[in-house]
Protein backbone atom coordinates (compact mmCIF):
# COMPACT_ATOMS: atom_id res chain seq x y z
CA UNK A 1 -56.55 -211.73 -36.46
CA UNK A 2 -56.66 -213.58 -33.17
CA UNK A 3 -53.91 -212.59 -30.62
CA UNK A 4 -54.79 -215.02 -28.26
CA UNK A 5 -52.30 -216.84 -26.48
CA UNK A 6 -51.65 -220.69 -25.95
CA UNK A 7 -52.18 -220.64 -22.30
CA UNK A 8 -54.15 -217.35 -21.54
CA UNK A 9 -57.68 -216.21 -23.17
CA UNK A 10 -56.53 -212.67 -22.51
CA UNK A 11 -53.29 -211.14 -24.86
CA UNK A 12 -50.78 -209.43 -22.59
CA UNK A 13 -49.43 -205.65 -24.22
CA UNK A 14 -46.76 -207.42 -25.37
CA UNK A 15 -47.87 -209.80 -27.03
CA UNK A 16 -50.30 -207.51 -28.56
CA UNK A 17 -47.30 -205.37 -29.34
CA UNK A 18 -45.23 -208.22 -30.88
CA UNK A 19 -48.01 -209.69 -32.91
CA UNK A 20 -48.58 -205.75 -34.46
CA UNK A 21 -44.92 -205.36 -35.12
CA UNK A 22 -45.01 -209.07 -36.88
CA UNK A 23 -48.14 -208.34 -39.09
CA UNK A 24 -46.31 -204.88 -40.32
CA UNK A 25 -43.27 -207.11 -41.44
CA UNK A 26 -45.15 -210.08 -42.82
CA UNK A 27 -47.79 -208.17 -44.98
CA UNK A 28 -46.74 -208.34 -48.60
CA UNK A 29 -46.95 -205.08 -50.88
CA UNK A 30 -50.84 -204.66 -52.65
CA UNK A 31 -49.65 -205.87 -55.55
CA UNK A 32 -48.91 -209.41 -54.07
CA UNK A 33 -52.24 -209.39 -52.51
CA UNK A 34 -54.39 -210.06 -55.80
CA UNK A 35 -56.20 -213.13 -56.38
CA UNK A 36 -54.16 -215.21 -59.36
CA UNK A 37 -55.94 -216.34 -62.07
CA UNK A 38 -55.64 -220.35 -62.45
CA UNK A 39 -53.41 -219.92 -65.89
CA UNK A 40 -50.97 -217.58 -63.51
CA UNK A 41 -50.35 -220.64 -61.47
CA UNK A 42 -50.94 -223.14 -63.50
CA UNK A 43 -48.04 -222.19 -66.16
CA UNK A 44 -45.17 -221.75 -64.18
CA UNK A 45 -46.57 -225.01 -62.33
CA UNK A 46 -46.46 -226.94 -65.42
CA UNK A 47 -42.79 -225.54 -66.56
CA UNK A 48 -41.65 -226.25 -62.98
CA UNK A 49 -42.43 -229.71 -63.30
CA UNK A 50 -41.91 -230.11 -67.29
CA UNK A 51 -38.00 -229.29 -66.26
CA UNK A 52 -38.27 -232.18 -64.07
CA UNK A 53 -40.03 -234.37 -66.44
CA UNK A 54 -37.29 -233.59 -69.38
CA UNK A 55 -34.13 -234.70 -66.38
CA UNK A 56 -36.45 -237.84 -65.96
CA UNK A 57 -36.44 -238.62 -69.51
CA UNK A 58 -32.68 -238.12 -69.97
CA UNK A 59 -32.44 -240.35 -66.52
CA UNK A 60 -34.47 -242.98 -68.58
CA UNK A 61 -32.14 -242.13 -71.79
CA UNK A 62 -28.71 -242.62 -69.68
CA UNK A 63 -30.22 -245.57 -67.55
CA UNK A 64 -31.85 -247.08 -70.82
CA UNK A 65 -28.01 -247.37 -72.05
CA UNK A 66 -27.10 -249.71 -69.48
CA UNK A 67 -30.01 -252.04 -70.05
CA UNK A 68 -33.58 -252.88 -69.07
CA UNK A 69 -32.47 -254.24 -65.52
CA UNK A 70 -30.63 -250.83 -64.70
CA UNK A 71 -34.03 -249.42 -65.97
CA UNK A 72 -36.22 -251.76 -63.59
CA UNK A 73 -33.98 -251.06 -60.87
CA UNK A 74 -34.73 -247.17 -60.80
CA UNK A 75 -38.27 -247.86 -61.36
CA UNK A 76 -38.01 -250.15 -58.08
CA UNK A 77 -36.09 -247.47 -56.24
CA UNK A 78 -37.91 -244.55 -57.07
CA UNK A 79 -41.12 -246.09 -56.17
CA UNK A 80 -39.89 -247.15 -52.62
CA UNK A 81 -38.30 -243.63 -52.80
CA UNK A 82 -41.61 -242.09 -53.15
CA UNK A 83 -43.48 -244.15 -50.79
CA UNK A 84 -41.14 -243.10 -48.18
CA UNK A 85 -42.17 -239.44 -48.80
CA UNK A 86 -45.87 -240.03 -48.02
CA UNK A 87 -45.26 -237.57 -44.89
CA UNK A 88 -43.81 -234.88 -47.14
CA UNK A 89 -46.80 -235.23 -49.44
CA UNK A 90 -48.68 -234.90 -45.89
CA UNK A 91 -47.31 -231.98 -44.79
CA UNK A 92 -47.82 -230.45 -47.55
CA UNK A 93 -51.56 -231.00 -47.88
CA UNK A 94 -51.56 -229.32 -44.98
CA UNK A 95 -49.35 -226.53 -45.90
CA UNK A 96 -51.06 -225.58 -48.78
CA UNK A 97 -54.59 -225.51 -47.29
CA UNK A 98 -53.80 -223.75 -44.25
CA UNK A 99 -51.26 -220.94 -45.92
CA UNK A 100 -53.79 -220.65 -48.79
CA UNK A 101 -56.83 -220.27 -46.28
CA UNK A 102 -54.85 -217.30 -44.94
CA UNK A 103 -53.77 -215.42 -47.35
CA UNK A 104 -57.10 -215.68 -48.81
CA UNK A 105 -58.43 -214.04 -45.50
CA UNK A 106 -55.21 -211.72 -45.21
CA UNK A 107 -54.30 -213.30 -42.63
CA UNK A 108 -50.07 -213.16 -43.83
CA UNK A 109 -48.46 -213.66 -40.61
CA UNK A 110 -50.48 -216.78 -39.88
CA UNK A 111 -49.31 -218.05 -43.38
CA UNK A 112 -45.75 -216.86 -42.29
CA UNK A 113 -46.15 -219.32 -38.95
CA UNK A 114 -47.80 -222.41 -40.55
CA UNK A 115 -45.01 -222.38 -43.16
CA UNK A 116 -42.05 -222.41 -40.55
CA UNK A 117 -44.73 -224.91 -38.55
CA UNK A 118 -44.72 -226.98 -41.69
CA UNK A 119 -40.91 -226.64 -42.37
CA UNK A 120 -40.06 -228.35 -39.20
CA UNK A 121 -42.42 -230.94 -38.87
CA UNK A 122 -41.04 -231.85 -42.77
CA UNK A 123 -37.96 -231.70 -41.31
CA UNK A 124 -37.90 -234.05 -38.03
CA UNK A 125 -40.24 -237.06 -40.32
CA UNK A 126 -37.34 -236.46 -43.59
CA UNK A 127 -35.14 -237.86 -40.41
CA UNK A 128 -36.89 -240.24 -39.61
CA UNK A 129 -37.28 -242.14 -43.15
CA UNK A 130 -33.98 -241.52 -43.48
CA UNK A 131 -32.60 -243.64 -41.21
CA UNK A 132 -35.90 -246.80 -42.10
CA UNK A 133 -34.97 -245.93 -45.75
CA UNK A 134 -31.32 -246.47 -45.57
CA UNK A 135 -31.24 -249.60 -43.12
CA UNK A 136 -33.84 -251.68 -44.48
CA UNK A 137 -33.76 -250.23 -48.33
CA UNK A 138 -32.95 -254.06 -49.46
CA UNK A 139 -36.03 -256.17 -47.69
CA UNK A 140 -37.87 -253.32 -49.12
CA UNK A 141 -37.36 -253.67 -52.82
CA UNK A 142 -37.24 -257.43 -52.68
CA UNK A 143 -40.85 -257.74 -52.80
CA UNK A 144 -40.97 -256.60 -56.37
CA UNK A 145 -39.45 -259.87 -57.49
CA UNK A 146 -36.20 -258.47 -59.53
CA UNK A 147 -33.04 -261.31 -60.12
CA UNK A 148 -30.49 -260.54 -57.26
CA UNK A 149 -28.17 -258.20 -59.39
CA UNK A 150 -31.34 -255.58 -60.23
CA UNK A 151 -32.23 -255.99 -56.55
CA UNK A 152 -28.92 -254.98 -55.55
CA UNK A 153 -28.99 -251.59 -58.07
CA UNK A 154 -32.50 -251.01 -56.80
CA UNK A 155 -31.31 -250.76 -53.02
CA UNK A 156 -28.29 -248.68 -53.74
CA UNK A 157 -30.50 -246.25 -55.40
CA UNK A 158 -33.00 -246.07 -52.21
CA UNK A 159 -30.05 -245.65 -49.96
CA UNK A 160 -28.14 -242.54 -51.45
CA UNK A 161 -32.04 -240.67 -52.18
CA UNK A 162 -32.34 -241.30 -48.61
CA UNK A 163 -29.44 -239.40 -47.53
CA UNK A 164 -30.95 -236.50 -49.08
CA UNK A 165 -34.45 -236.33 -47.56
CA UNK A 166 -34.02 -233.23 -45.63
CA UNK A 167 -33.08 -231.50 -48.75
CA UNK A 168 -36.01 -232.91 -50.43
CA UNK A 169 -38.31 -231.43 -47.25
CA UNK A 170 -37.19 -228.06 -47.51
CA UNK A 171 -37.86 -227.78 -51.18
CA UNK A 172 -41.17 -229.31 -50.94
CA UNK A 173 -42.67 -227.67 -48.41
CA UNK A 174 -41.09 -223.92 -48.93
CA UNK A 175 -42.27 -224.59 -52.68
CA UNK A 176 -45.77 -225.26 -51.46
CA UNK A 177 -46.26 -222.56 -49.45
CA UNK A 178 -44.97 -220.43 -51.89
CA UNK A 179 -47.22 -221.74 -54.30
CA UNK A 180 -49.88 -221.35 -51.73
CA UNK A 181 -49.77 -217.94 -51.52
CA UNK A 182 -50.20 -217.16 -55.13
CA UNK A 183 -46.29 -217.20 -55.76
CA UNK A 184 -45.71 -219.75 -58.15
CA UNK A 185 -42.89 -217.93 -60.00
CA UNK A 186 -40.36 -218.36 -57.89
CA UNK A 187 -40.64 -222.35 -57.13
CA UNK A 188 -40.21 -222.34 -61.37
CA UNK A 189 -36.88 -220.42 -61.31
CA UNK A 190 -35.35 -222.59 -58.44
CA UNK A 191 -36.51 -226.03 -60.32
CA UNK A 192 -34.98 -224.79 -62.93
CA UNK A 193 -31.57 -224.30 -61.47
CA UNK A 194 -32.17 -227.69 -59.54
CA UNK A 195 -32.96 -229.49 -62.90
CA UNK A 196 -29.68 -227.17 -64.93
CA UNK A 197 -27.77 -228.47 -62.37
CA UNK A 198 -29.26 -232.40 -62.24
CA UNK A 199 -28.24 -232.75 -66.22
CA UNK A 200 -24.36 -232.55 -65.66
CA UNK A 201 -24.54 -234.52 -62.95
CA UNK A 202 -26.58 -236.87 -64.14
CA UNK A 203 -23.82 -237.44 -66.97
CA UNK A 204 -20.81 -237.34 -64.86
CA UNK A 205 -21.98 -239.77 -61.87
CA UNK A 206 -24.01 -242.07 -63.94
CA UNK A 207 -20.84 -242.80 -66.78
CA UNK A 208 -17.88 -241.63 -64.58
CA UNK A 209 -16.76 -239.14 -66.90
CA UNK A 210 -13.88 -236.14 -65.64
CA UNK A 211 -12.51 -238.10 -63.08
CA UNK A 212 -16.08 -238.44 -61.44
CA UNK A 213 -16.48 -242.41 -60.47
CA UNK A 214 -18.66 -244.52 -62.86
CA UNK A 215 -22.25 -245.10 -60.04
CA UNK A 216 -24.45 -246.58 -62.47
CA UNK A 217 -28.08 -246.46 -61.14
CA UNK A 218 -26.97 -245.00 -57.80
CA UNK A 219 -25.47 -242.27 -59.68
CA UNK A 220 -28.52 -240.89 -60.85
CA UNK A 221 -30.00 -240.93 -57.11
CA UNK A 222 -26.42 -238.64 -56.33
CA UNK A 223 -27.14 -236.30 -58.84
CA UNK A 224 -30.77 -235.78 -57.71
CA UNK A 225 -29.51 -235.34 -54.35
CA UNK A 226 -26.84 -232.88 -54.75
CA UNK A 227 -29.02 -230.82 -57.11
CA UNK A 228 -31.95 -230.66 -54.41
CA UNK A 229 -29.14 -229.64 -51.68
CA UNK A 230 -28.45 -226.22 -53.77
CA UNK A 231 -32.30 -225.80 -54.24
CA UNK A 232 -32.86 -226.10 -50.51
CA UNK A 233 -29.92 -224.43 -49.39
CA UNK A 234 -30.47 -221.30 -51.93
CA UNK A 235 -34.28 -221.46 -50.63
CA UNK A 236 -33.70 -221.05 -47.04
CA UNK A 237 -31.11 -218.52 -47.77
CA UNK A 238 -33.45 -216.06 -49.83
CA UNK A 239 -36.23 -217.46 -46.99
CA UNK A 240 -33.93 -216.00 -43.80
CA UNK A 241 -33.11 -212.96 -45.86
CA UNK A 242 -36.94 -212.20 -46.33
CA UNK A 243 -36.84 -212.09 -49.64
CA UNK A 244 -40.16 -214.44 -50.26
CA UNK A 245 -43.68 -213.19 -49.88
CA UNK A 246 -44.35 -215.85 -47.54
CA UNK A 247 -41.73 -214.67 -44.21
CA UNK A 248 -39.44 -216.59 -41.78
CA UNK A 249 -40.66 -216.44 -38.62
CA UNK A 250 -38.35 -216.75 -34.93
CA UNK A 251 -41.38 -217.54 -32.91
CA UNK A 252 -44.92 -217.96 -32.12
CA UNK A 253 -45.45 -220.30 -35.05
CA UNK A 254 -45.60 -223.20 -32.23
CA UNK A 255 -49.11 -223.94 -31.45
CA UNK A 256 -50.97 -226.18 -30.50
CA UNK A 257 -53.99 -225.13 -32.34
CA UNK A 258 -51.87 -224.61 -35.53
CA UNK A 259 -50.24 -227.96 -35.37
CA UNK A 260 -53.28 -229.79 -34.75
CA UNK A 261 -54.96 -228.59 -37.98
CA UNK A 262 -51.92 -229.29 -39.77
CA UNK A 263 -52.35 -232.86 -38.42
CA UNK A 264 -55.83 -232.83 -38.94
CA UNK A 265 -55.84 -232.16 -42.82
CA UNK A 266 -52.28 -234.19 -43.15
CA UNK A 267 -52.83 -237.44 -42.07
CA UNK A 268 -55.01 -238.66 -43.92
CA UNK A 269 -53.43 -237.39 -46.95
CA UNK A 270 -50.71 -239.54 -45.40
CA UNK A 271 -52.71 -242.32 -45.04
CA UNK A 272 -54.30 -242.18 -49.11
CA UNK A 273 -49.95 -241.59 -49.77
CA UNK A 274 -49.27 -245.24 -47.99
CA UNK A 275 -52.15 -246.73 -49.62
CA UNK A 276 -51.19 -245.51 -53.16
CA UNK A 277 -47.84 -246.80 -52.71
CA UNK A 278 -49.06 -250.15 -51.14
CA UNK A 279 -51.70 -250.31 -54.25
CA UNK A 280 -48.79 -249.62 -56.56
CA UNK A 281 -46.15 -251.82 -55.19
CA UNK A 282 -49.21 -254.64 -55.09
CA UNK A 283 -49.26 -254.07 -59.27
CA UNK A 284 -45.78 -254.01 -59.46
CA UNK A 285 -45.43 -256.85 -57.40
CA UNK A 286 -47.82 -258.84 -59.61
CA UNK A 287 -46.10 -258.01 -62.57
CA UNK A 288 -42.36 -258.27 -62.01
CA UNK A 289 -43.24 -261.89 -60.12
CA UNK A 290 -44.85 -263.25 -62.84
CA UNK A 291 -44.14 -261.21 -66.18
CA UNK A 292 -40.55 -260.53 -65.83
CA UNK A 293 -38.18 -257.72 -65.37
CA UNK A 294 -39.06 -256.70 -68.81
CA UNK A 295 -42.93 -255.89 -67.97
CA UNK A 296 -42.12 -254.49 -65.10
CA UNK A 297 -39.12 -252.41 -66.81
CA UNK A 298 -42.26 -251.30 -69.75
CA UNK A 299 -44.19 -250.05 -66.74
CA UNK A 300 -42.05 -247.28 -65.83
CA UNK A 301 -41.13 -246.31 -69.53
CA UNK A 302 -44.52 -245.80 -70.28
CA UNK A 303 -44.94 -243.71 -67.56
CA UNK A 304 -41.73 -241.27 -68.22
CA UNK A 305 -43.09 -241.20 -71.75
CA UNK A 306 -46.48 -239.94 -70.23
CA UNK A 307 -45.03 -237.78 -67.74
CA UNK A 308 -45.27 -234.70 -69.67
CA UNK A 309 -49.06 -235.46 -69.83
CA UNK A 310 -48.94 -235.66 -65.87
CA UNK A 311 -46.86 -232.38 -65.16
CA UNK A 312 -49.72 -230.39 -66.91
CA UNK A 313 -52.18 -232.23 -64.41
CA UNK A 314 -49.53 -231.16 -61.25
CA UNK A 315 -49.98 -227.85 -62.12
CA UNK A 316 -53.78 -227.30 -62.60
CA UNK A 317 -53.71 -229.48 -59.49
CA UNK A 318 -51.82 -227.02 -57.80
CA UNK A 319 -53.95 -224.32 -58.72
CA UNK A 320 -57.33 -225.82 -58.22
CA UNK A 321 -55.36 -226.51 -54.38
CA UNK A 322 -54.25 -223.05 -54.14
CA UNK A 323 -57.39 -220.85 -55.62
CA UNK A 324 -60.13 -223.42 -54.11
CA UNK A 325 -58.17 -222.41 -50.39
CA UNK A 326 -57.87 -218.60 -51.28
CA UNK A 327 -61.64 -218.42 -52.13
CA UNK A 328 -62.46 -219.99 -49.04
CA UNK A 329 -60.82 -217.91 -46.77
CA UNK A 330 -62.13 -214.72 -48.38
CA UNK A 331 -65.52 -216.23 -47.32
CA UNK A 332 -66.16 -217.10 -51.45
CA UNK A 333 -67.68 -220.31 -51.88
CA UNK A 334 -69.05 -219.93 -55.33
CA UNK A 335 -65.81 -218.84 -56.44
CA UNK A 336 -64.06 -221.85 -54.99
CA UNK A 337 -66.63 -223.98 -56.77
CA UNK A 338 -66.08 -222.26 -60.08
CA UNK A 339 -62.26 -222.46 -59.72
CA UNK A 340 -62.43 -226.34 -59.11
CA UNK A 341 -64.62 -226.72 -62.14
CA UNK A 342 -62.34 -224.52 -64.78
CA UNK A 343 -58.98 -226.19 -63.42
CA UNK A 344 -60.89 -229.74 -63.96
CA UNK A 345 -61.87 -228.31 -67.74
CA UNK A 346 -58.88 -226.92 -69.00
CA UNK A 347 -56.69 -230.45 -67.19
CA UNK A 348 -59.01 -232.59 -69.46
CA UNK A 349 -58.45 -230.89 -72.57
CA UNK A 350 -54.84 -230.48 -72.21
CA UNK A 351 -53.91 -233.69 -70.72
CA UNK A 352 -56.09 -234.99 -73.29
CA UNK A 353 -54.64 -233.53 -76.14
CA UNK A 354 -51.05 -234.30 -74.81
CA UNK A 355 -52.20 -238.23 -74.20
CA UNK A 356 -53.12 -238.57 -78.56
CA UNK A 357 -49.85 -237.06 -79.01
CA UNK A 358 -47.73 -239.79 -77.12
CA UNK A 359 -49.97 -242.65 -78.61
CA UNK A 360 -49.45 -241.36 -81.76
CA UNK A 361 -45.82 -241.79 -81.56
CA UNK A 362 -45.66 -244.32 -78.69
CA UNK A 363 -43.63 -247.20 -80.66
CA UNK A 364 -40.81 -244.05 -82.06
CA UNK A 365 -40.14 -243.17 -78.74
CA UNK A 366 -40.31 -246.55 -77.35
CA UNK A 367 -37.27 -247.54 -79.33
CA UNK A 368 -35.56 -244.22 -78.52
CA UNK A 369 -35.37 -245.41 -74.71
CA UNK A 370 -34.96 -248.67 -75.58
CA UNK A 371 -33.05 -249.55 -79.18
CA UNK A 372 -33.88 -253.21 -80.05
CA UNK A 373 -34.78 -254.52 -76.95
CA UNK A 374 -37.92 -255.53 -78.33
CA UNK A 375 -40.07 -257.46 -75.70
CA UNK A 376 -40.11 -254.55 -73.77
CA UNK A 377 -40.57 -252.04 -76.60
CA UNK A 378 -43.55 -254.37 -77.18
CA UNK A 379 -45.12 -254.17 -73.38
CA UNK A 380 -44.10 -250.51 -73.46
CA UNK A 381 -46.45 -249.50 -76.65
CA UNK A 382 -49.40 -251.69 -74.88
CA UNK A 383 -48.97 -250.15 -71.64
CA UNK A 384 -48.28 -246.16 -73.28
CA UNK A 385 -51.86 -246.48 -75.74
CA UNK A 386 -53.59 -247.57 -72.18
CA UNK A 387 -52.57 -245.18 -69.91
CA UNK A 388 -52.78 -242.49 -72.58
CA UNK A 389 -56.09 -243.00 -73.56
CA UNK A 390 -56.69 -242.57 -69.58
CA UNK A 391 -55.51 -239.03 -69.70
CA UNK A 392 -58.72 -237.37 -69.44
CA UNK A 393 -59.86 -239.54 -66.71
CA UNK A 394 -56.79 -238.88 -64.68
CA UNK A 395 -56.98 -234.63 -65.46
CA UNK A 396 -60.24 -235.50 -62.94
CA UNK A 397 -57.82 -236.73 -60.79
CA UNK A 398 -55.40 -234.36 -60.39
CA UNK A 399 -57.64 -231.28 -60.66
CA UNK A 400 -60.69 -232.48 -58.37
CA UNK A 401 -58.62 -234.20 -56.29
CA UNK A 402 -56.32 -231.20 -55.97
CA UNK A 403 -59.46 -228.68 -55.19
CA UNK A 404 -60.95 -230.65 -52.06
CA UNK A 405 -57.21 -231.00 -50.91
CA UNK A 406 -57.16 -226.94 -50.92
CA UNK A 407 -60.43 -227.04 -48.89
CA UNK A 408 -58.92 -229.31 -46.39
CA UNK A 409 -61.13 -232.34 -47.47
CA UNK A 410 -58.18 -234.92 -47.67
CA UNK A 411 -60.47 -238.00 -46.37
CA UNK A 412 -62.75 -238.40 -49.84
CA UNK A 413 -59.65 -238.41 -51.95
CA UNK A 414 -58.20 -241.22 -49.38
CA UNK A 415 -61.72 -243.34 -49.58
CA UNK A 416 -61.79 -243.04 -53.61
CA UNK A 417 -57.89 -243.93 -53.94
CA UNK A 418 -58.85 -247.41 -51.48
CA UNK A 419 -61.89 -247.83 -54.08
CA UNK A 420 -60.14 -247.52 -57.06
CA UNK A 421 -56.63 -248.70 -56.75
CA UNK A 422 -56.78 -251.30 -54.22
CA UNK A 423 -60.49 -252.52 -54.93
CA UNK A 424 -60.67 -251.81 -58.88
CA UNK A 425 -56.93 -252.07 -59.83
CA UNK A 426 -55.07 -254.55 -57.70
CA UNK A 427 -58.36 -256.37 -57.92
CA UNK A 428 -58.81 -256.73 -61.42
CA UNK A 429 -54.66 -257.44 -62.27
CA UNK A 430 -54.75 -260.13 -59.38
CA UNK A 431 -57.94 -261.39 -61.60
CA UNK A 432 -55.73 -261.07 -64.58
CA UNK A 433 -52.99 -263.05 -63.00
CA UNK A 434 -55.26 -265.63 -61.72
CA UNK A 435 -56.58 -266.54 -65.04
CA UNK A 436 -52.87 -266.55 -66.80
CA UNK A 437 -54.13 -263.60 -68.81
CA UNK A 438 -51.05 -261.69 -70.93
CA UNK A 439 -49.67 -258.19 -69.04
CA UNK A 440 -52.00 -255.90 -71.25
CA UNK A 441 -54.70 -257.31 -69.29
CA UNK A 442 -52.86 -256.10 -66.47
CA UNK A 443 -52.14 -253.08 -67.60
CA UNK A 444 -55.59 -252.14 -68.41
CA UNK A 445 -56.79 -252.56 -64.85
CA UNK A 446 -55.80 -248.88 -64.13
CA UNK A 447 -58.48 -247.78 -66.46
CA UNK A 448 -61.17 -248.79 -64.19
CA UNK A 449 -59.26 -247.30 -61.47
CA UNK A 450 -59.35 -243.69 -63.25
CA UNK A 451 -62.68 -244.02 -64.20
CA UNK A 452 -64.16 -245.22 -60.76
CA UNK A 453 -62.03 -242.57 -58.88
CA UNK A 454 -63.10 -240.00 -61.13
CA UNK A 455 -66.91 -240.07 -60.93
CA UNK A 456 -66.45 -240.14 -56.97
CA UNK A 457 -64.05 -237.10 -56.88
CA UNK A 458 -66.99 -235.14 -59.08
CA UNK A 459 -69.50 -236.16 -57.04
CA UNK A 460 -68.07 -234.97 -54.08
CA UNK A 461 -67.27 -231.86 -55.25
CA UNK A 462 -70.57 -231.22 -56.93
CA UNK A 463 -72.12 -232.17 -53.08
CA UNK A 464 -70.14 -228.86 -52.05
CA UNK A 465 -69.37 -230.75 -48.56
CA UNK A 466 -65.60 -229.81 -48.63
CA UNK A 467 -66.73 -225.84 -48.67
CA UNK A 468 -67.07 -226.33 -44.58
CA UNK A 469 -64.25 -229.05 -43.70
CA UNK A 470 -62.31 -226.77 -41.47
CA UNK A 471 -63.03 -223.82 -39.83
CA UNK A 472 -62.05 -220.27 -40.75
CA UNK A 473 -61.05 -219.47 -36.84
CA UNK A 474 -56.76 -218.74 -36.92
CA UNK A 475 -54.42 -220.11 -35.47
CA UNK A 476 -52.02 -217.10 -34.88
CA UNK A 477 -50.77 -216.38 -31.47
């Protein structure tokens, strides 16, 4: 491990001394040391993000009960919501690479200082949106085309998930570098107390029951909010107490060098964030202008239908990220190669699998979200056999995509999301539009997104370029 100092090519004693007495406290017991296998971090991945999936289905179910403009409303304010958190998603890239890298080279006090390096870089951007969110959270959602009354729902949603974007931060980026460093355990048991806690809430500030006042659609954004507050505040509790595997550090996690490769490997994870929420809002754009609130509405029921298809994907993502950057910095290229390929495997067949399942019983559970609203139980089946049958295409996706993110190659996924959402997507529903086509046409533009983004990720990875993207020289002071 480099002692080297900002300023100096020469350590003094004590920083020498301090750097020791730091590597003593940050190095995790043996046991914590070994390599995870991909099902190790794949499971509690998937349950982490299945809890979340089953609050976003009762969301639907609560929303659904207050009709399919409520519905397009949260659809509209969670994707504005989630194009504002392209620099978490950033960060994070970076996170994971760099604290994966690491520990893969036992290097745990340089994972300690790129996590608190990560932490507050989250931190100062969360403020940031915040304040863009909350002020111009109206001009934002009006491009989707909603009547004035779903408009208004949509930006009262934005406005009160804004308020809670440092809480968001903290979970996101103290979850990835947890998951990072093999730990992917502990992320699961605090979702799940964020999610426990989300379902109550969810019920009390979306109906007004017990006294609690009747929000509507802004009520689920509250609930969120206020759940993800007792996640982040119970994670930087156990964090400051040392109780993580992964340590809070007081200094020397300011760097220059450290920084830099955070920015280096971020931004342009950034960058492919804002372009997939551009390319998205584009599609949406296209059809709630000129298909109705009801197509639009069938969009995002589709996709919390699929979503338990896509939480298996997050979480061989997240260990194709994780294993891809441990091999790597242990110098193990062939394993890194191998661990891509397996996560990519076992994502196909499950999210495969998953996808029949859903299009078996796409029009039952269309109705179950929807009762007899039946234009857009109608748009909802077309859209739900579509994007299921795209399952296996999109396990690429995740797991590929995932892999060269670990290795710090977060341009090629950028240059294949440009190519296949903007050029094949957007391009083909404009084309759809054009010609007066019906909204399944539109719909099955993403399947020539998947499929073009696909055979680029595998080709990339199979070219083994990523293996040397960033350098295995520390950072650590």
């Amino acid at each position: 491990m480099s002692n080297r100092s900002e300023d100096s090519d020469y350590p003094s004693i004590a920083d020498e001394n301090a750097a020791e007495a730091l590597e003593h406290y940050a190095s995790p017991a043996a046991d914590e040391t070994q390599t995870p296998t991909i099902a190790q971090l794949a499971i509690p991945s998937i349950l982490g993000n299945l809890s979340f999936t089953i609050v976003g289905m009762v969301q639907t179910k609560f929303i659904g009960e207050l009709g399919a403009q409520a519905l397009a409303a949260v659809g509209a304010g969670q994707r504005v919501f989630f194009a504002m958190q392209a620099v978490l998603m950033a960060v994070s890239a970076g996170t994971t690479a760099l604290v994966a890298r690491a520990w893969g080279a036992g290097d745990y006090t340089e994972a300690s200082r790129v996590t608190m390096a990560s932490l507050v870089l989250a931190g100062a951007f969360s403020l940031l949106v915040t304040v863009l969110g909350y002020f111009f959270a109206p001009a934002i959602a009006g491009v989707f085309g909603l009547d004035q009354h779903t408009l208004e729902m949509a930006a009262d949603n934005i406005r009160w998930l804004c308020l809670f974007n440092v809480a968001f931060a903290v979970n996101f980026i103290l979850g990835a570098a947890l998951r990072a460093s093999g730990d992917a355990w502990t992320p699961l048991w605090i979702s799940a107390g964020v999610n426990v806690l989300n379902l109550p809430l969810l019920y009390l500030f979306v109906f007004g029951h017990h006294g609690f006042p009747e929000m509507g659609v802004a009520g689920a954004a509250v609930a969120a909010g206020l759940s993800f507050t007792a996640g982040a505040l119970l994670l930087m509790v156990l964090w400051v107490k040392q109780k993580f595997r992964v340590k809070h550090v007081g200094g020397g996690w300011w760097r220059k060098e450290r920084l830099r490769r955070l920015l280096d490997i971020g931004y342009p994870a950034a960058v492919e964030q804002i372009v997939f929420q551009i390319g998205f809002f584009a599609f949406l754009m296209l059809i709630g202008n000129f298909y109705g609130t009801e197509a639009f509405a069938a969009y995002n029921i589709g996709v919390n239908m699929l979503m338990v298809c896509m939480t298996v994907g997050f979480g061989f993502s997240i260990a194709g990220s994780t294993l891809v950057g441990q091999a790597l910095g242990a110098n193990d290229h062939a394993g890194a190669s191998r661990a891509g390929w397996r996560a990519m495997g076992m994502a196909m067949i499950s999210m495969g699998t998953l996808g029949v399942l859903v299009i078996i019983y796409a029009n039952e559970l269309a109705y179950f979200f929807l009762g007899d609203e039946q234009l857009t139980v109608t748009y909802t089946v077309q859209f739900t056999y579509l994007l299921g049958a795209s399952m296996p295409l999109m396990a690429i996706e995740f797991a590929i995509g995932g892999a060269l993110r670990g290795a710090g190659d977060t341009r090629f996924p950028l240059m294949a999301t440009i190519a296949g959402l903007i050029g094949v997507r957007c391009g083909l529903a404009a084309l759809a539009t054009y010609m007066g086509l019906p909204v399944v046409w539109v719909y099955s533009a993403l399947v020539g997104d998947y499929l073009l983004k696909g055979m680029m990720l595998v080709w990339r990875f199979r070219g083994g370029r990523w293996k040397t993207i960033i350098s295995t020289a520390p950072a650590s002071a």
